[in-house]
C-alpha atoms as a PDB file:
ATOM      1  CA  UNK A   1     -24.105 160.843   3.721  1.00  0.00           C
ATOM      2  CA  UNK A   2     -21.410 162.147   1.254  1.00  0.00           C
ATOM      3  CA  UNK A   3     -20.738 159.733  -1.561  1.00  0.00           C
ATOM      4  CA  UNK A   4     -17.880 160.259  -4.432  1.00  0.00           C
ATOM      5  CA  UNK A   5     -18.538 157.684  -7.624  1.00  0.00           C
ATOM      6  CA  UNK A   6     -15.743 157.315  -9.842  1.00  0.00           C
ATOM      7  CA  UNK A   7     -15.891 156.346 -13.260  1.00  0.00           C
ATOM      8  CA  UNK A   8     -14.209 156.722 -16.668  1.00  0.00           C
ATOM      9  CA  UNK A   9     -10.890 154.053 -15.852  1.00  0.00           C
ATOM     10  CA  UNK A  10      -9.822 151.621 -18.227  1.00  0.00           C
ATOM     11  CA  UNK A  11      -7.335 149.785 -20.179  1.00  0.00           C
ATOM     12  CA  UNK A  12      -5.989 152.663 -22.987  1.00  0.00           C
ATOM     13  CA  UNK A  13      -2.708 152.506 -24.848  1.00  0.00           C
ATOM     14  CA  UNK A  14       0.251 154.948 -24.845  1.00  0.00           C
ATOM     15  CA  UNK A  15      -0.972 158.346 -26.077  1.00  0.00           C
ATOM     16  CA  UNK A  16      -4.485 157.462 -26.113  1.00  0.00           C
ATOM     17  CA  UNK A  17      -7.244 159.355 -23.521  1.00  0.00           C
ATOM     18  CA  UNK A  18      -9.366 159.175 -21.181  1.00  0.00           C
ATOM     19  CA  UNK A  19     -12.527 160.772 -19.724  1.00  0.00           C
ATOM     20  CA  UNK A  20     -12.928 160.209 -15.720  1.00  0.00           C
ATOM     21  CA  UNK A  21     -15.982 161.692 -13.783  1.00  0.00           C
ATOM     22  CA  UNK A  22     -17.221 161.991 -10.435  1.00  0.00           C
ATOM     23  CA  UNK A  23     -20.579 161.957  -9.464  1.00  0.00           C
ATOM     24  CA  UNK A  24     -21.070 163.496  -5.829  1.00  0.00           C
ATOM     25  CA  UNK A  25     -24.097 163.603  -3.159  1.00  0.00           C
ATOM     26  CA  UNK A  26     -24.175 164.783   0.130  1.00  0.00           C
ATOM     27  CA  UNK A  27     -22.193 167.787  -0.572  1.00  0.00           C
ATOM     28  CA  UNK A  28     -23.070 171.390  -0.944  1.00  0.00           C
ATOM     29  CA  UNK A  29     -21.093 170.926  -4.286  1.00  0.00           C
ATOM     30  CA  UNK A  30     -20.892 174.625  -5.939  1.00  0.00           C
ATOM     31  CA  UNK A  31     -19.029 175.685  -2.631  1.00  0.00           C
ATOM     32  CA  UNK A  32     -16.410 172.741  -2.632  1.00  0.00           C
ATOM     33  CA  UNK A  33     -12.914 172.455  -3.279  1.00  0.00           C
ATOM     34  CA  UNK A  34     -12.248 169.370  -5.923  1.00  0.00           C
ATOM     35  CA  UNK A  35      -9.414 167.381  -7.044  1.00  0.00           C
ATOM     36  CA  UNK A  36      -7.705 164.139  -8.600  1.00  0.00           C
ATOM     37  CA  UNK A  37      -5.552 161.992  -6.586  1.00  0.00           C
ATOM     38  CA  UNK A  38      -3.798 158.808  -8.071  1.00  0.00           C
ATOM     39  CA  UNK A  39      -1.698 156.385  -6.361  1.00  0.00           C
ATOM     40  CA  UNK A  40       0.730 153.689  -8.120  1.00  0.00           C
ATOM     41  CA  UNK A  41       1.482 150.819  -7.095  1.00  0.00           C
ATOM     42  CA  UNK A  42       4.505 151.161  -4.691  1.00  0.00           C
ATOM     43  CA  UNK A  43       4.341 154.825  -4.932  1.00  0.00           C
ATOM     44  CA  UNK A  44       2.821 157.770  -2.641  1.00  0.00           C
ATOM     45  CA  UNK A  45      -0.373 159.653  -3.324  1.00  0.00           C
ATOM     46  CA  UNK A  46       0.188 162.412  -5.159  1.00  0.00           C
ATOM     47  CA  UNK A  47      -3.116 164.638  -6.229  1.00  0.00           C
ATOM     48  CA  UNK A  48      -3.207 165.563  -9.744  1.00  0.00           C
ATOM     49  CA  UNK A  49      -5.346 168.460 -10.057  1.00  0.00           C
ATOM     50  CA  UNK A  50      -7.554 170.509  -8.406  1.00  0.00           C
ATOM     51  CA  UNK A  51     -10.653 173.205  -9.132  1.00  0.00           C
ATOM     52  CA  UNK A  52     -11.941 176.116  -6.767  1.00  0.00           C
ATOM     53  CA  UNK A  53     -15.143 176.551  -6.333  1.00  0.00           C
ATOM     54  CA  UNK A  54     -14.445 179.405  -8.306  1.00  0.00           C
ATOM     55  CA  UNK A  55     -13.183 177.753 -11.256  1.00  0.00           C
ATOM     56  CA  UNK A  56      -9.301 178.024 -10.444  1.00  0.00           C
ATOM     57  CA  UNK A  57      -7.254 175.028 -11.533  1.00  0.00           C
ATOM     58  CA  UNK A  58      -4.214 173.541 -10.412  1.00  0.00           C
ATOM     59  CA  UNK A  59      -2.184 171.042 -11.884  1.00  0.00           C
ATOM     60  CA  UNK A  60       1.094 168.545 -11.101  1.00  0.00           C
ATOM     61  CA  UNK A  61       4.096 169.850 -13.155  1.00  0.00           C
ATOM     62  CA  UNK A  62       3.776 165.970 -14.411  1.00  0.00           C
ATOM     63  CA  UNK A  63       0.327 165.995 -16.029  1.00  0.00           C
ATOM     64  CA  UNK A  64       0.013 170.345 -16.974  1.00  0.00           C
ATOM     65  CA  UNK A  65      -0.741 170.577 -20.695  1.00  0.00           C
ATOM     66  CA  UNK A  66      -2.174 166.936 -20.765  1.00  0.00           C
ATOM     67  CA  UNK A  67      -5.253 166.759 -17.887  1.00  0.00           C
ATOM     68  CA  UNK A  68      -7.475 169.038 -17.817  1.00  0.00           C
ATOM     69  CA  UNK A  69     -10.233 169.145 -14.931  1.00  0.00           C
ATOM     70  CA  UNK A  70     -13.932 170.912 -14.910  1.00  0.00           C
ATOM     71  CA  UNK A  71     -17.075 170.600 -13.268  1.00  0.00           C
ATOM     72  CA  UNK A  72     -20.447 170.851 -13.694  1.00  0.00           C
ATOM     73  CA  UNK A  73     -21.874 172.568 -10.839  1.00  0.00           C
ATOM     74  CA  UNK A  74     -25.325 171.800 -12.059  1.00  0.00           C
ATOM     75  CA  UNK A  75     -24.256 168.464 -12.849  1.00  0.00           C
ATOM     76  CA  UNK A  76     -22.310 168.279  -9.493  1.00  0.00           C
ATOM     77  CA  UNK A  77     -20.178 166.356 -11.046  1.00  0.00           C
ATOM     78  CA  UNK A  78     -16.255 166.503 -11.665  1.00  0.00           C
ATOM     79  CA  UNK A  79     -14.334 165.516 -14.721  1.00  0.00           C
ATOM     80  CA  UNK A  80     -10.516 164.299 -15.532  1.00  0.00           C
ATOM     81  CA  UNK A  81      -9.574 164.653 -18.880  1.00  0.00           C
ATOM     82  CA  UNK A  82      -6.647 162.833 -19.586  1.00  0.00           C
ATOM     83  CA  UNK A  83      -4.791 163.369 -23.058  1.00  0.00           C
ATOM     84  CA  UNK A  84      -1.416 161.945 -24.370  1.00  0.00           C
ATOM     85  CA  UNK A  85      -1.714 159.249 -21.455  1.00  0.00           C
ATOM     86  CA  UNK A  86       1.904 157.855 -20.653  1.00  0.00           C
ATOM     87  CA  UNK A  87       2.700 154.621 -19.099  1.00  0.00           C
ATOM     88  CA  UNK A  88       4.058 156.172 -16.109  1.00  0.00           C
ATOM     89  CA  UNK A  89       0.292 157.623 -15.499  1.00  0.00           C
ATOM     90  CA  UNK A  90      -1.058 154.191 -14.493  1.00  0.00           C
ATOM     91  CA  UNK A  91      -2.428 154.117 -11.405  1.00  0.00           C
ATOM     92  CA  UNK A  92      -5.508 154.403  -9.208  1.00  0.00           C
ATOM     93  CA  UNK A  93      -7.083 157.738  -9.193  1.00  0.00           C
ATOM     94  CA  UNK A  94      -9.621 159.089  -6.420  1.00  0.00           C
ATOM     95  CA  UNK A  95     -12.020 161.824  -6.528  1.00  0.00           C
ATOM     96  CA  UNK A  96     -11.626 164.086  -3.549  1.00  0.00           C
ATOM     97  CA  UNK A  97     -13.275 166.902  -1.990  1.00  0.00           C
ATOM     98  CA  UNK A  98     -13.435 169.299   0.735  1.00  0.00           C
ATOM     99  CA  UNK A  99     -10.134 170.637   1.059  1.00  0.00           C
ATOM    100  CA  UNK A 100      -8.714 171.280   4.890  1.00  0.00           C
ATOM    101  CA  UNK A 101      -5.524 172.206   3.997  1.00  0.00           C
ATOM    102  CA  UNK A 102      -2.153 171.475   1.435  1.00  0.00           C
ATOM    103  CA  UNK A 103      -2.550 167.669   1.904  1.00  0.00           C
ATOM    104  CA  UNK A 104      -5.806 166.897   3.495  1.00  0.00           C
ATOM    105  CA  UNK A 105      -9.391 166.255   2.188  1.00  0.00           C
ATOM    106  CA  UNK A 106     -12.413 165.659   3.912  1.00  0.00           C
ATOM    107  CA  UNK A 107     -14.021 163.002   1.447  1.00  0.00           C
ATOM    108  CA  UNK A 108     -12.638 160.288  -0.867  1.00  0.00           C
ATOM    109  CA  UNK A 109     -14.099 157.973  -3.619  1.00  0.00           C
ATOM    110  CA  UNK A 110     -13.361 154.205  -3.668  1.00  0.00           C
ATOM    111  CA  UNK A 111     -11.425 154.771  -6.778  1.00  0.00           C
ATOM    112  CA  UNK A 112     -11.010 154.105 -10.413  1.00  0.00           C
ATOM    113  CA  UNK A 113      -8.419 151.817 -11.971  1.00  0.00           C
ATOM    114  CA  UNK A 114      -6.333 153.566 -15.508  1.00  0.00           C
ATOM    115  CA  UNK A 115      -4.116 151.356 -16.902  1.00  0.00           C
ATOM    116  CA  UNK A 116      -1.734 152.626 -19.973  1.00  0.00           C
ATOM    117  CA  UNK A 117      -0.178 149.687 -21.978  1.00  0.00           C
ATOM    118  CA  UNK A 118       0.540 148.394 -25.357  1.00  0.00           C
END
């Protein structure tokens, strides 16, 4: 059974940060595409950021120079760090992996709640 465990969300305040991570299990995780979605409220999906299995990363244009992903492949585990947080980056954001193609993923977390506000 694949499982995806978010954590890391929170309440932070304009230009703050914040650390998400993923824990995964089920997975063969040092051979898996991983990313970032987030989804606002009223507002598509749109994924964030993405690593290879090689290492490769990918970014928005709206988050590159502020998020940075990793992982741990010992760890299996995959991190969001989230710098210079805007308000306009509040939303719900979902571990993915397994990528099948541009816009599909084979597994999801429940999700993780990040909230930027004075």
């Amino acid at each position: 059974q694949v499982q995806l465990v978010e954590s890391g969300g929170g309440l932070v305040q304009p230009g703050g940060s914040l650390r998400l991570s993923c824990a995964t299990s089920g997975i063969i995780f040092r051979g898996t595409h991983m990313g970032w979605y987030r989804q606002a409220p009223g507002k598509e999906r749109e994924l964030v950021a993405s690593i290879t299995p090689g290492g490769t990363t990918n970014y928005a244009d709206c988050v590159k120079g502020r998020f940075t992903i990793s992982r741990d492949n010992a760890k299996n585990t995959v991190d969001l760090q989230m710098n210079s947080l805007k308000p306009e980056d509040t939303a719900v954001y979902y571990c993915v992996a397994g990528r099948l193609s541009i816009t599909t993923w084979a597994y999801w977390g429940q999700g993780t709640q990040v909230t930027v506000s004075s």
